[in-house]
N, C-alpha and C. Protein backbone atom coordinates (compact mmCIF):
# COMPACT_ATOMS: atom_id res chain seq x y z
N UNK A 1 1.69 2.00 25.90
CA UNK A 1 2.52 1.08 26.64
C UNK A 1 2.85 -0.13 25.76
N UNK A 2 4.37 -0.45 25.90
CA UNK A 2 4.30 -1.90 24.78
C UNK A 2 5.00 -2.82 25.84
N UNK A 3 4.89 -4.18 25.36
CA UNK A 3 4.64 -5.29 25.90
C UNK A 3 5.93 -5.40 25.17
N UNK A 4 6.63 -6.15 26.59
CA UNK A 4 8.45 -7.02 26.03
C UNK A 4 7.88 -8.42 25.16
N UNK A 5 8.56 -8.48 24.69
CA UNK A 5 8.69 -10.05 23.82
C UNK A 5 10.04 -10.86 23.43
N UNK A 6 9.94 -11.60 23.84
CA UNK A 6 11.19 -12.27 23.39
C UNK A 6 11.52 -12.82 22.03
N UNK A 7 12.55 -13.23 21.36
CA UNK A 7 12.87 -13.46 20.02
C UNK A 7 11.82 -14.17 19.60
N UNK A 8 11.36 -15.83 20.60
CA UNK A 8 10.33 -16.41 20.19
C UNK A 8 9.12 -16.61 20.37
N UNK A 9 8.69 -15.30 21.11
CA UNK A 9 7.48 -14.87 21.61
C UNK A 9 7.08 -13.50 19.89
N UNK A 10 8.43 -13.38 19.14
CA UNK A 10 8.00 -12.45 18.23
C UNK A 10 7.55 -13.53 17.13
N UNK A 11 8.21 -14.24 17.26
CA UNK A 11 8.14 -15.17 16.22
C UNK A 11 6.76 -16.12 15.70
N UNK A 12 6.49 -16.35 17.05
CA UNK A 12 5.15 -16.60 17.68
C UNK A 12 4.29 -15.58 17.02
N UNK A 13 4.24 -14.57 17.00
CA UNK A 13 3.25 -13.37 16.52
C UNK A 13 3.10 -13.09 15.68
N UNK A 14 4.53 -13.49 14.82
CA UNK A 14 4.59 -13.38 13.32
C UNK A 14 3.98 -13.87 13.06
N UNK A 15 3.92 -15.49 13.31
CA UNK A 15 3.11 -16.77 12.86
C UNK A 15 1.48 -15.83 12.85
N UNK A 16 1.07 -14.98 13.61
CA UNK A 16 -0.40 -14.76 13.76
C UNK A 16 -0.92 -13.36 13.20
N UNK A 17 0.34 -13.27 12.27
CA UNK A 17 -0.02 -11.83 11.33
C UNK A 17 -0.56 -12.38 10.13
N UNK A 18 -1.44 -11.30 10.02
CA UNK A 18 -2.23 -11.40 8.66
C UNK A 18 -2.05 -10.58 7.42
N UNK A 19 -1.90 -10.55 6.23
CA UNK A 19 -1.57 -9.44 5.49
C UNK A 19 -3.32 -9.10 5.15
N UNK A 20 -3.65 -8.22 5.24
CA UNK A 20 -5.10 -7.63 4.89
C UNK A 20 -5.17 -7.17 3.34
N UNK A 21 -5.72 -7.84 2.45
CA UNK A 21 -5.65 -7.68 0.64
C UNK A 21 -6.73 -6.78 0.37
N UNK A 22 -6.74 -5.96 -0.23
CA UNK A 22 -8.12 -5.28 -0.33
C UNK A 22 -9.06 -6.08 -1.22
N UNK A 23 -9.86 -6.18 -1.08
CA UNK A 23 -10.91 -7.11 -2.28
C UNK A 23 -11.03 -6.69 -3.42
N UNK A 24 -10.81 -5.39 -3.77
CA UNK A 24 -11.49 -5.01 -5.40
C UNK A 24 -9.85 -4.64 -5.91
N UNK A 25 -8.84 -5.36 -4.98
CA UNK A 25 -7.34 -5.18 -5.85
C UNK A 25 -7.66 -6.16 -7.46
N UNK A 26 -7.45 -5.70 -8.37
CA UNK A 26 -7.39 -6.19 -9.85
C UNK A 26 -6.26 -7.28 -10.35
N UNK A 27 -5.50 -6.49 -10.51
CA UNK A 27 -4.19 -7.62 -10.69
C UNK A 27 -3.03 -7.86 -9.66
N UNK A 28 -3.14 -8.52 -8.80
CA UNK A 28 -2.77 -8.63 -7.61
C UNK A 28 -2.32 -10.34 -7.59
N UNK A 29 -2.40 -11.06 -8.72
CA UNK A 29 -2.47 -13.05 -8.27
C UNK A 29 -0.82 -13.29 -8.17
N UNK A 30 -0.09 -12.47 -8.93
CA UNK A 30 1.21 -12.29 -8.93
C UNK A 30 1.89 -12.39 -7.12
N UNK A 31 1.22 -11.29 -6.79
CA UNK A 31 1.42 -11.13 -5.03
C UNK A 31 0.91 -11.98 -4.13
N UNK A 32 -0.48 -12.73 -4.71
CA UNK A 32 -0.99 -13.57 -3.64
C UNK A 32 -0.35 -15.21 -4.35
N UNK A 33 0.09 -15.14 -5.55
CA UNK A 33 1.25 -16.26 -5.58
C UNK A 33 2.38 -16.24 -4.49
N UNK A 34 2.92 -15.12 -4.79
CA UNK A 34 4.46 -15.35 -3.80
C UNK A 34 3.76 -15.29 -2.22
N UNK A 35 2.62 -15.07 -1.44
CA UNK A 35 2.30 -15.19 -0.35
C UNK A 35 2.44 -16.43 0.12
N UNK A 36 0.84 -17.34 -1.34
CA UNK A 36 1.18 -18.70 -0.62
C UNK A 36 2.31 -19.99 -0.90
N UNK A 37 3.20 -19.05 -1.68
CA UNK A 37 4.55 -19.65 -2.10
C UNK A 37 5.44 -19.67 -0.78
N UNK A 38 4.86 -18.75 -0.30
CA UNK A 38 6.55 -18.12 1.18
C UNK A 38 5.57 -18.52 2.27
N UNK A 39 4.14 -19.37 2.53
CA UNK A 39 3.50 -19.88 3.78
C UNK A 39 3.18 -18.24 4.34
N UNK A 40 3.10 -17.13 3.60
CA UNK A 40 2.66 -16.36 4.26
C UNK A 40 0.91 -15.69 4.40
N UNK A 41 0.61 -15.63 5.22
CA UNK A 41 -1.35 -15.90 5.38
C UNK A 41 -1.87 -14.42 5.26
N UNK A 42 -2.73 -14.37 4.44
CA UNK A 42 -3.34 -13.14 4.55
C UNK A 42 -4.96 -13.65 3.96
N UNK A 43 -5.53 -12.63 4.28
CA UNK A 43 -6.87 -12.56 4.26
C UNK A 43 -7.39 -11.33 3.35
N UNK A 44 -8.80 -11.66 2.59
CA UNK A 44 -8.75 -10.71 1.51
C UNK A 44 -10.45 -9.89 1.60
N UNK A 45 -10.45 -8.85 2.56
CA UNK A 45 -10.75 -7.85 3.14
C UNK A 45 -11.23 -6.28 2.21
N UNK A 46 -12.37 -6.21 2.18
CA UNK A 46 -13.09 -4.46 2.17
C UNK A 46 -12.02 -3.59 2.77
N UNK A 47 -11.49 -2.69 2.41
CA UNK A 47 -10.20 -1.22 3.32
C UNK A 47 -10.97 -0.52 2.60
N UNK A 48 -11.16 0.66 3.64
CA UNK A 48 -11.08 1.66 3.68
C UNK A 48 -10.23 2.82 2.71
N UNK A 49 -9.51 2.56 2.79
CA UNK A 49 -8.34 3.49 2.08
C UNK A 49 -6.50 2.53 2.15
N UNK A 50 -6.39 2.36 0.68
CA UNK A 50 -4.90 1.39 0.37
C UNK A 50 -5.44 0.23 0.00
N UNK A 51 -4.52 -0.57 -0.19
CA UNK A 51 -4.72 -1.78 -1.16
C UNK A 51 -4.44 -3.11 0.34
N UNK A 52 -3.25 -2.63 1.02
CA UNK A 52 -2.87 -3.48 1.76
C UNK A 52 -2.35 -3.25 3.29
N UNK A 53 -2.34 -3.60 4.10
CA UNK A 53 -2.35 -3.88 5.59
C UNK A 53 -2.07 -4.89 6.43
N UNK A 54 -2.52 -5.15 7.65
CA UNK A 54 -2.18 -5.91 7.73
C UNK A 54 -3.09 -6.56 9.34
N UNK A 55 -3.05 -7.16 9.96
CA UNK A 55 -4.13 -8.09 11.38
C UNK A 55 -3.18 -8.95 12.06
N UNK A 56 -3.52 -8.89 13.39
CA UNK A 56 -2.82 -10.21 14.25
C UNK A 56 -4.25 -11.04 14.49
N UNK A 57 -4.12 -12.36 14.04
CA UNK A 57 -5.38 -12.91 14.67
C UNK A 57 -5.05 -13.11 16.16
N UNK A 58 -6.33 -13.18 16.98
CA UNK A 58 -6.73 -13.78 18.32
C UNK A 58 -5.17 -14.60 18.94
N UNK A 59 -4.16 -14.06 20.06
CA UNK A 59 -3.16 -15.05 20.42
C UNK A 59 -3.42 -13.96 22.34
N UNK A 60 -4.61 -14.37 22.81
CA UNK A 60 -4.26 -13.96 24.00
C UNK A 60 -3.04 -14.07 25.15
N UNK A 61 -2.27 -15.43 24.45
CA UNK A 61 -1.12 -15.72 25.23
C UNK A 61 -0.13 -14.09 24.95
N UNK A 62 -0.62 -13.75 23.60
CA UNK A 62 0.76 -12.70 23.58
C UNK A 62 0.34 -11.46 23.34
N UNK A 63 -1.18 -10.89 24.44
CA UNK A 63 -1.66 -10.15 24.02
C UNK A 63 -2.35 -9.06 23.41
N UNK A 64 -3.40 -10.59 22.52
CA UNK A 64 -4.18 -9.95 21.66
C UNK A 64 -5.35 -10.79 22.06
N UNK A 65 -5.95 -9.95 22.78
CA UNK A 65 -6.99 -10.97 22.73
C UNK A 65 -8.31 -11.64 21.56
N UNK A 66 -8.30 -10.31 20.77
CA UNK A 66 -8.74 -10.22 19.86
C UNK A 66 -8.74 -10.34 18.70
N UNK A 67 -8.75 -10.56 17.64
CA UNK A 67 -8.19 -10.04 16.19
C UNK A 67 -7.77 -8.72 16.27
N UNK A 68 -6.77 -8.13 15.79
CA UNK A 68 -6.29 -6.52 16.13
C UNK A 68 -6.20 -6.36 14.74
N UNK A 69 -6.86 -5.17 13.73
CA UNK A 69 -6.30 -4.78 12.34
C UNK A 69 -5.31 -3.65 13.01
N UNK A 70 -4.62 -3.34 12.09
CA UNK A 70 -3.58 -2.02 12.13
C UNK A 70 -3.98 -1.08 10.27
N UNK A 71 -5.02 -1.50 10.38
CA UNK A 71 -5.33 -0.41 9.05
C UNK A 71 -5.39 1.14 9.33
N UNK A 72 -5.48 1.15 10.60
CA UNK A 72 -5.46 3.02 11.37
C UNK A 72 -3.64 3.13 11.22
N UNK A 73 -2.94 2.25 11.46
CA UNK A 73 -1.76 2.52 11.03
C UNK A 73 -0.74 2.83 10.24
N UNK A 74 -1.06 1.96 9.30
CA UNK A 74 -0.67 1.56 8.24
C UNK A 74 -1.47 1.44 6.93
N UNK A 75 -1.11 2.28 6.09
CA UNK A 75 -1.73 2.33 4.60
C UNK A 75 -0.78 1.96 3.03
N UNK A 76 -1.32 1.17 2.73
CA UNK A 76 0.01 1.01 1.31
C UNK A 76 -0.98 0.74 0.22
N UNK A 77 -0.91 1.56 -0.82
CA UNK A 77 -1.39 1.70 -1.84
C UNK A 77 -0.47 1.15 -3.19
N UNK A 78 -1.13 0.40 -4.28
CA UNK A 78 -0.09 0.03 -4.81
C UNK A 78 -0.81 0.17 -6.36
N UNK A 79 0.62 0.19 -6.87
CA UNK A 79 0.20 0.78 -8.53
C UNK A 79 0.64 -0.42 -9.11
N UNK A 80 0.40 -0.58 -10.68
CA UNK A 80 0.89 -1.63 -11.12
C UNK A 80 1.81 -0.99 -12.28
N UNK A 81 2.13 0.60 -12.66
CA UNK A 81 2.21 1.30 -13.28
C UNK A 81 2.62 3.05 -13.34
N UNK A 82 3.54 2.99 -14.14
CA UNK A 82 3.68 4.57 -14.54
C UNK A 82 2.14 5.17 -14.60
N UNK A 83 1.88 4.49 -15.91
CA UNK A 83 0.56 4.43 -16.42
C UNK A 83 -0.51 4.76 -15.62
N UNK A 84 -0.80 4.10 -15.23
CA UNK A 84 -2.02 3.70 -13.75
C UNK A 84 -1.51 4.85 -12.47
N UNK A 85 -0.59 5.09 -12.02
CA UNK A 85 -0.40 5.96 -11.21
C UNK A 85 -0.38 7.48 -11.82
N UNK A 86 0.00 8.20 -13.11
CA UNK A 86 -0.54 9.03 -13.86
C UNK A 86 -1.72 9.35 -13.53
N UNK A 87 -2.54 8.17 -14.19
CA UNK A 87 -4.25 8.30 -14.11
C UNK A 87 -5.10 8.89 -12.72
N UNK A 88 -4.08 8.20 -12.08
CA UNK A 88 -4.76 8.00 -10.49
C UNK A 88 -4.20 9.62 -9.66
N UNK A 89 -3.09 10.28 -10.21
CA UNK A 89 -2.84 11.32 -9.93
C UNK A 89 -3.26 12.70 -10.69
N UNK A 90 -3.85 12.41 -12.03
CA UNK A 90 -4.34 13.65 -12.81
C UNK A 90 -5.55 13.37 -13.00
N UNK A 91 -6.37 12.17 -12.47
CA UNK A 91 -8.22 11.63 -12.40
C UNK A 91 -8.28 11.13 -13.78
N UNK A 92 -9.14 10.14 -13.42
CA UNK A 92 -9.22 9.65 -15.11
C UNK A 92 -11.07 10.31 -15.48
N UNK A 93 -10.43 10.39 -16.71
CA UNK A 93 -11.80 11.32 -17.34
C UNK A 93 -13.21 10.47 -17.59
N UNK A 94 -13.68 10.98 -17.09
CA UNK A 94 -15.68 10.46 -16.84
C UNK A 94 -16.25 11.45 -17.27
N UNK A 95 -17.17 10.63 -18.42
CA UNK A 95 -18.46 11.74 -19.25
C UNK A 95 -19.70 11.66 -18.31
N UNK A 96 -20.43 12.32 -17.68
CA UNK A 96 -21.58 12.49 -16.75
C UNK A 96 -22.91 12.36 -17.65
N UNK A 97 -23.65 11.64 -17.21
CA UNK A 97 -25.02 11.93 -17.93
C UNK A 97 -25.53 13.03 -18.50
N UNK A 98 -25.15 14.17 -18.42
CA UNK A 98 -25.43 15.26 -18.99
C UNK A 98 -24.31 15.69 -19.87
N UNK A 99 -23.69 14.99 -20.06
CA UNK A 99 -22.54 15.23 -21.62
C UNK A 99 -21.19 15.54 -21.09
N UNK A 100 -21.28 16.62 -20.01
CA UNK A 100 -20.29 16.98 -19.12
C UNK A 100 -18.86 15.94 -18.75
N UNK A 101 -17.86 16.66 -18.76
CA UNK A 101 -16.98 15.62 -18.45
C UNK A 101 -15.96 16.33 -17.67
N UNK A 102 -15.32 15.23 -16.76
CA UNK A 102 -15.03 15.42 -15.51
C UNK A 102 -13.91 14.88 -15.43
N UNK A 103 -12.97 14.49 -14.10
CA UNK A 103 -11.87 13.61 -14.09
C UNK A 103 -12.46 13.55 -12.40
N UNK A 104 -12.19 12.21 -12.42
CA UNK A 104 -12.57 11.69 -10.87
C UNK A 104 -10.86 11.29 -10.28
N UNK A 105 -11.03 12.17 -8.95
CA UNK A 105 -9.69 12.26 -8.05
C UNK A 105 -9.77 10.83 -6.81
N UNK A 106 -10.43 10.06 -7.43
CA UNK A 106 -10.31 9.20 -6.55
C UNK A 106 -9.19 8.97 -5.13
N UNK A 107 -8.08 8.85 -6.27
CA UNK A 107 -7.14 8.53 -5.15
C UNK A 107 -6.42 9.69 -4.15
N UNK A 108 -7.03 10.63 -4.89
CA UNK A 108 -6.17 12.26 -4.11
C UNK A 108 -7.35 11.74 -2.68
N UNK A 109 -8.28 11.93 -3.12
CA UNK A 109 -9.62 11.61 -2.11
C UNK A 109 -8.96 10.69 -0.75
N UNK A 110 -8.85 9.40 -1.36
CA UNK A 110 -7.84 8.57 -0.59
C UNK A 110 -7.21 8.95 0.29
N UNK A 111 -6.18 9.58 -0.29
CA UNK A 111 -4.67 10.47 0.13
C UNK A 111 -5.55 11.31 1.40
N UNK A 112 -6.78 12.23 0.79
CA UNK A 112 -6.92 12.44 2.12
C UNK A 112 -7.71 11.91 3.37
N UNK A 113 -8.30 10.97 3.27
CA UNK A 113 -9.15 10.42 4.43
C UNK A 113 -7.61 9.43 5.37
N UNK A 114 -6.65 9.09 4.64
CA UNK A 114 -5.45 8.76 5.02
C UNK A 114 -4.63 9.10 5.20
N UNK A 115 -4.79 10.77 5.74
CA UNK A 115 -3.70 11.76 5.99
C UNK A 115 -3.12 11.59 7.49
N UNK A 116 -3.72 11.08 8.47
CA UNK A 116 -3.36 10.79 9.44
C UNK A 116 -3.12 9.45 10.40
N UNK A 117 -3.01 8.25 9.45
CA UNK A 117 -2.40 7.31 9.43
C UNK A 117 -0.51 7.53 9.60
N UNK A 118 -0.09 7.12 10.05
CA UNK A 118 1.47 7.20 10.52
C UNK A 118 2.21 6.78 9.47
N UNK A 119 1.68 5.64 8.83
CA UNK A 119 2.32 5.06 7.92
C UNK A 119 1.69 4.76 6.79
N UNK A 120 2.55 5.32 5.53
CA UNK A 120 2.15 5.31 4.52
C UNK A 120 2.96 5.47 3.36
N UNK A 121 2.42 4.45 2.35
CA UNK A 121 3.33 3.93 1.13
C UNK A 121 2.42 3.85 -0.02
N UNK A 122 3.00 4.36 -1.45
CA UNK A 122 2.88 4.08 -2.52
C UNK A 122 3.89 3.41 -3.26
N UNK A 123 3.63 1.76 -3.59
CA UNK A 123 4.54 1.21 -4.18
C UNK A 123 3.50 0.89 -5.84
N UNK A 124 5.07 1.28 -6.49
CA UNK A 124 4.84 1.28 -8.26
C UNK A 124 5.87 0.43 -8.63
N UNK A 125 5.06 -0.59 -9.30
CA UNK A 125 5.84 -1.83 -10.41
C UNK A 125 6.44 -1.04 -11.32
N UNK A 126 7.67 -0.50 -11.26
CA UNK A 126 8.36 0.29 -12.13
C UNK A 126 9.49 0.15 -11.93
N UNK A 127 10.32 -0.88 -11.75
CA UNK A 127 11.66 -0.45 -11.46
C UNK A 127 12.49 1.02 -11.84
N UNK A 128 12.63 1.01 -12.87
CA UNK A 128 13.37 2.79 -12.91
C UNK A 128 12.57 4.04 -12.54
N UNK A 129 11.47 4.09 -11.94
CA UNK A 129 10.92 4.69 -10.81
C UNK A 129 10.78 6.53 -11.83
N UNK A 130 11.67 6.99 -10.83
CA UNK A 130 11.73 8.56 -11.15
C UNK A 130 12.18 8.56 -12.28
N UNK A 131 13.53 7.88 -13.29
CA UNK A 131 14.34 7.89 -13.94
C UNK A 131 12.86 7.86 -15.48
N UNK A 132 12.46 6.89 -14.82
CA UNK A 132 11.72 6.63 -15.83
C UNK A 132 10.60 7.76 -16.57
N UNK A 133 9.95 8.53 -14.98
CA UNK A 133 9.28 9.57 -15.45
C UNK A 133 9.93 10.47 -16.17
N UNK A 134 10.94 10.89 -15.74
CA UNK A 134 11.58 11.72 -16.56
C UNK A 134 12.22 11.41 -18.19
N UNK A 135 12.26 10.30 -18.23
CA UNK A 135 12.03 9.71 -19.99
C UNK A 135 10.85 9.40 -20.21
N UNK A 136 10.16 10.01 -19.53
CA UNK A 136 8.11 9.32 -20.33
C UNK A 136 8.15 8.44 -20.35
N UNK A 137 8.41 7.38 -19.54
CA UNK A 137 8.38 5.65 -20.08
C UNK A 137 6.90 5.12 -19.31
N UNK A 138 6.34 6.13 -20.25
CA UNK A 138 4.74 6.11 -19.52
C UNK A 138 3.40 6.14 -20.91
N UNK A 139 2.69 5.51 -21.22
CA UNK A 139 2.15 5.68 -22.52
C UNK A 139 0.92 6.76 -22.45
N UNK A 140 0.97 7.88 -22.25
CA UNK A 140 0.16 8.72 -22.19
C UNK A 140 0.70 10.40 -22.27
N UNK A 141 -0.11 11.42 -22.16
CA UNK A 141 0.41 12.74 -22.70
C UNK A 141 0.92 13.12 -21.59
N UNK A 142 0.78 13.09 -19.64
CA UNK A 142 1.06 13.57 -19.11
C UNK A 142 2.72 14.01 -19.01
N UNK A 143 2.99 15.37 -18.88
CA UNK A 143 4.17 15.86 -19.07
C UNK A 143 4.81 15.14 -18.10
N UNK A 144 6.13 15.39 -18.12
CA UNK A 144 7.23 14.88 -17.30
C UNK A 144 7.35 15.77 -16.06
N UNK A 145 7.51 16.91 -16.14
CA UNK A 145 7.93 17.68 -15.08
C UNK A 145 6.97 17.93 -14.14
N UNK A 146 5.86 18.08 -14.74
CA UNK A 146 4.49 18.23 -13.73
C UNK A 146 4.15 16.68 -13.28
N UNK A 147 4.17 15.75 -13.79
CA UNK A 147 4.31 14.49 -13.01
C UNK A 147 4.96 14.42 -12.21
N UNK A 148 6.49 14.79 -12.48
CA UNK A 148 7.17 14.53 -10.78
C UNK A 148 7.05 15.16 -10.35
N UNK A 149 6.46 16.86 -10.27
CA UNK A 149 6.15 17.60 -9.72
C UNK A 149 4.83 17.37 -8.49
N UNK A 150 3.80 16.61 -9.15
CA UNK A 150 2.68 16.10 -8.97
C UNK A 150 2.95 15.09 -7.85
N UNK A 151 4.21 14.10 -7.93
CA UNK A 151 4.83 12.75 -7.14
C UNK A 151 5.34 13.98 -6.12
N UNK A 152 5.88 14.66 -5.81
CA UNK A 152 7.11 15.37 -4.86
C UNK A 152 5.87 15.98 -3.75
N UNK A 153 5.24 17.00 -4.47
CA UNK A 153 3.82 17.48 -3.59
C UNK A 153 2.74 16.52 -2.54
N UNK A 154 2.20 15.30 -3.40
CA UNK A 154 1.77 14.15 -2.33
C UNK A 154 2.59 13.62 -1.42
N UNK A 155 3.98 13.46 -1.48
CA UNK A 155 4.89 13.11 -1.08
C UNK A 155 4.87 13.71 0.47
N UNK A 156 5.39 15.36 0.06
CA UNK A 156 4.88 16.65 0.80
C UNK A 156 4.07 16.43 2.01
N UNK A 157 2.77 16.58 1.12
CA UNK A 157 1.25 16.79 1.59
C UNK A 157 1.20 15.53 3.01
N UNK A 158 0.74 14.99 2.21
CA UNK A 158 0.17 13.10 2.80
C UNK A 158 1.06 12.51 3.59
N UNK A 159 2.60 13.13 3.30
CA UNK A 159 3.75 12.23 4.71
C UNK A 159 3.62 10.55 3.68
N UNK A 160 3.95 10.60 2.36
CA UNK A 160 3.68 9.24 1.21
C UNK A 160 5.05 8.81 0.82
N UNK A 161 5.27 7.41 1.17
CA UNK A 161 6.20 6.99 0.59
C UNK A 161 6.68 6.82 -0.08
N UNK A 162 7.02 6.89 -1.40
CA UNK A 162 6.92 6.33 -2.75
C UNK A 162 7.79 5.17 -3.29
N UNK A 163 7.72 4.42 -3.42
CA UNK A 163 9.07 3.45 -3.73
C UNK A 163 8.60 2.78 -4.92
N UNK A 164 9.36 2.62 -5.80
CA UNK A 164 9.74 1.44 -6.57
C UNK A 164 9.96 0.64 -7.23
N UNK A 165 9.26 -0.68 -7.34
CA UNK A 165 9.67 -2.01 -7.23
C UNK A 165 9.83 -2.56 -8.75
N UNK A 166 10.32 -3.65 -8.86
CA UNK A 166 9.92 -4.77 -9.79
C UNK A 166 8.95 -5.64 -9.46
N UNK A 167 8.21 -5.78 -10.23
CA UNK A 167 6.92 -6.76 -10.41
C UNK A 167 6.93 -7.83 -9.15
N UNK A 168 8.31 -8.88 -9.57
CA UNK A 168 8.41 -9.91 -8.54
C UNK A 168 9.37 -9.54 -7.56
N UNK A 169 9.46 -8.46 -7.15
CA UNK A 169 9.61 -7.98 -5.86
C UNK A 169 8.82 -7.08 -5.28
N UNK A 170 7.36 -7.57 -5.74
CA UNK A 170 6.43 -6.47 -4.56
C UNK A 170 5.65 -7.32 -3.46
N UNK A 171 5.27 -8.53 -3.33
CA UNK A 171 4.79 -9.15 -2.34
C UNK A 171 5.64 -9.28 -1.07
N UNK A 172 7.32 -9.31 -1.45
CA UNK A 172 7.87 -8.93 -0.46
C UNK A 172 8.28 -7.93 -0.03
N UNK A 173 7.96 -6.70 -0.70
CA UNK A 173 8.16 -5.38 -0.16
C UNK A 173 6.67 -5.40 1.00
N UNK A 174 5.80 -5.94 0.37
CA UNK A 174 4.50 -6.16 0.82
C UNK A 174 4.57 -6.25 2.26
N UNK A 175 5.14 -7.79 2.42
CA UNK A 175 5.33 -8.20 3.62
C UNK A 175 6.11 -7.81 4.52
N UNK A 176 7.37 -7.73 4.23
CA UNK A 176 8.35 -7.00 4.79
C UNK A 176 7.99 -5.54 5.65
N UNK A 177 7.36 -4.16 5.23
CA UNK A 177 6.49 -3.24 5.38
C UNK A 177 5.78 -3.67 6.49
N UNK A 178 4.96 -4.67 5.87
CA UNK A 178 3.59 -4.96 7.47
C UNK A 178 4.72 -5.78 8.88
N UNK A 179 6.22 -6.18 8.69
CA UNK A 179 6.33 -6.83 9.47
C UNK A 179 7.23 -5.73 10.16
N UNK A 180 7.83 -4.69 9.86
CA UNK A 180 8.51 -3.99 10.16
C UNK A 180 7.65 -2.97 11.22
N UNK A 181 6.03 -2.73 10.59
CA UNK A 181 5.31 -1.55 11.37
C UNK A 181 4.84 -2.43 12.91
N UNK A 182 4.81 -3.56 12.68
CA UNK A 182 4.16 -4.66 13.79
C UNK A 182 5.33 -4.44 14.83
N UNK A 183 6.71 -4.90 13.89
CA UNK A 183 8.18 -4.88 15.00
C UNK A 183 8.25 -3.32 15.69
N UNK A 184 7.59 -2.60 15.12
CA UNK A 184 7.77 -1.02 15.72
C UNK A 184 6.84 -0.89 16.76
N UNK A 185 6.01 -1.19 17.00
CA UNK A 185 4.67 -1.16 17.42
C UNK A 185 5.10 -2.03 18.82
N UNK A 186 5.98 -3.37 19.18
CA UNK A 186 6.03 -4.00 19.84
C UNK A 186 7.32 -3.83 20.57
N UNK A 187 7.55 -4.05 21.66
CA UNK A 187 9.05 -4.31 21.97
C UNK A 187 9.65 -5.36 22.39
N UNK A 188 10.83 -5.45 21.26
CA UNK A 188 11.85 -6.48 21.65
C UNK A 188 12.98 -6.77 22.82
């Protein structure tokens, strides 16, 4: 069941969204610059699975009585890289105490404990995106064709978004994303 809201009853709510940061995000100051550049509030949070999400704090007037996360909703995982998303899709290689060596699927892992989340995104600091895989503009051996081959299948699989971005346009893809799944979620 969703609850009517009016233009400034949404607006109101906006004010009480949170962007949820994952804590062990690495290079991320870029994004939490343009947050508290644009007055936008987020909180920097342990997830489960993705980098980013998003919370309404406590506004029983419009309600919530509670803090509400939407991390069951919404999942966005974010790359900083051709590079880094490669790794994260073919496992990066780990020698085991016994000499043995391995590649840990971390993020396939991910992909699946977050298979049934509704919403879900992989955004890559890459502006020329696909274009790019397909010229290797990636510093490592992984082939071209089995990479996007590799991108098309999760895509597939997981119901995964893939988009993207330039560098200083990912905090607002960021935001934008969490404000769009909130506007879906509610009615205007």
């Amino acid at each position: 069941m969703k609850q009517h809201y009016t233009k400034k009853q949404v607006e109101e709510l906006l004010s009480h969204m949170r962007i949820v940061c994952q804590t062990n995000e690495q290079v991320n100051g870029h994004i939490l610059r343009w947050f508290d550049e644009h007055d936008i509030r987020y909180v920097q949070r342990s997830l489960r699975d993705g980098d980013y999400s998003f919370m309404i704090k406590s506004c029983p007037e419009l309600g919530f009585p509670l803090d509400t996360y939407f991390t069951d909703e919404l999942f966005i995982e974010r790359k900083n890289s051709l590079q880094e998303l490669a790794q994260s899709l073919y496992g990066q290689k780990k020698t085991r105490s016994n000499g043995k060596t391995e590649y840990d699927d971390a993020f396939l892992r991910e992909l699946k404990r977050a298979i049934n989340k509704p919403h879900k995104y992989l955004l890559v600091e890459q502006p020329d995106g696909w274009d790019g895989i397909l010229s290797h503009a990636y510093p490592n051996h992984y082939d071209e064709k089995a990479f996007w081959g590799a991108l098309h299948k999760i895509e597939t699989v997981y119901g995964l978004r893939v988009k993207y971005l330039d560098r200083k346009n990912m905090a607002l893809e960021i935001y934008t994303i969490c404000k769009c799944i909130l506007e879906l979620y509610i009615d205007k």
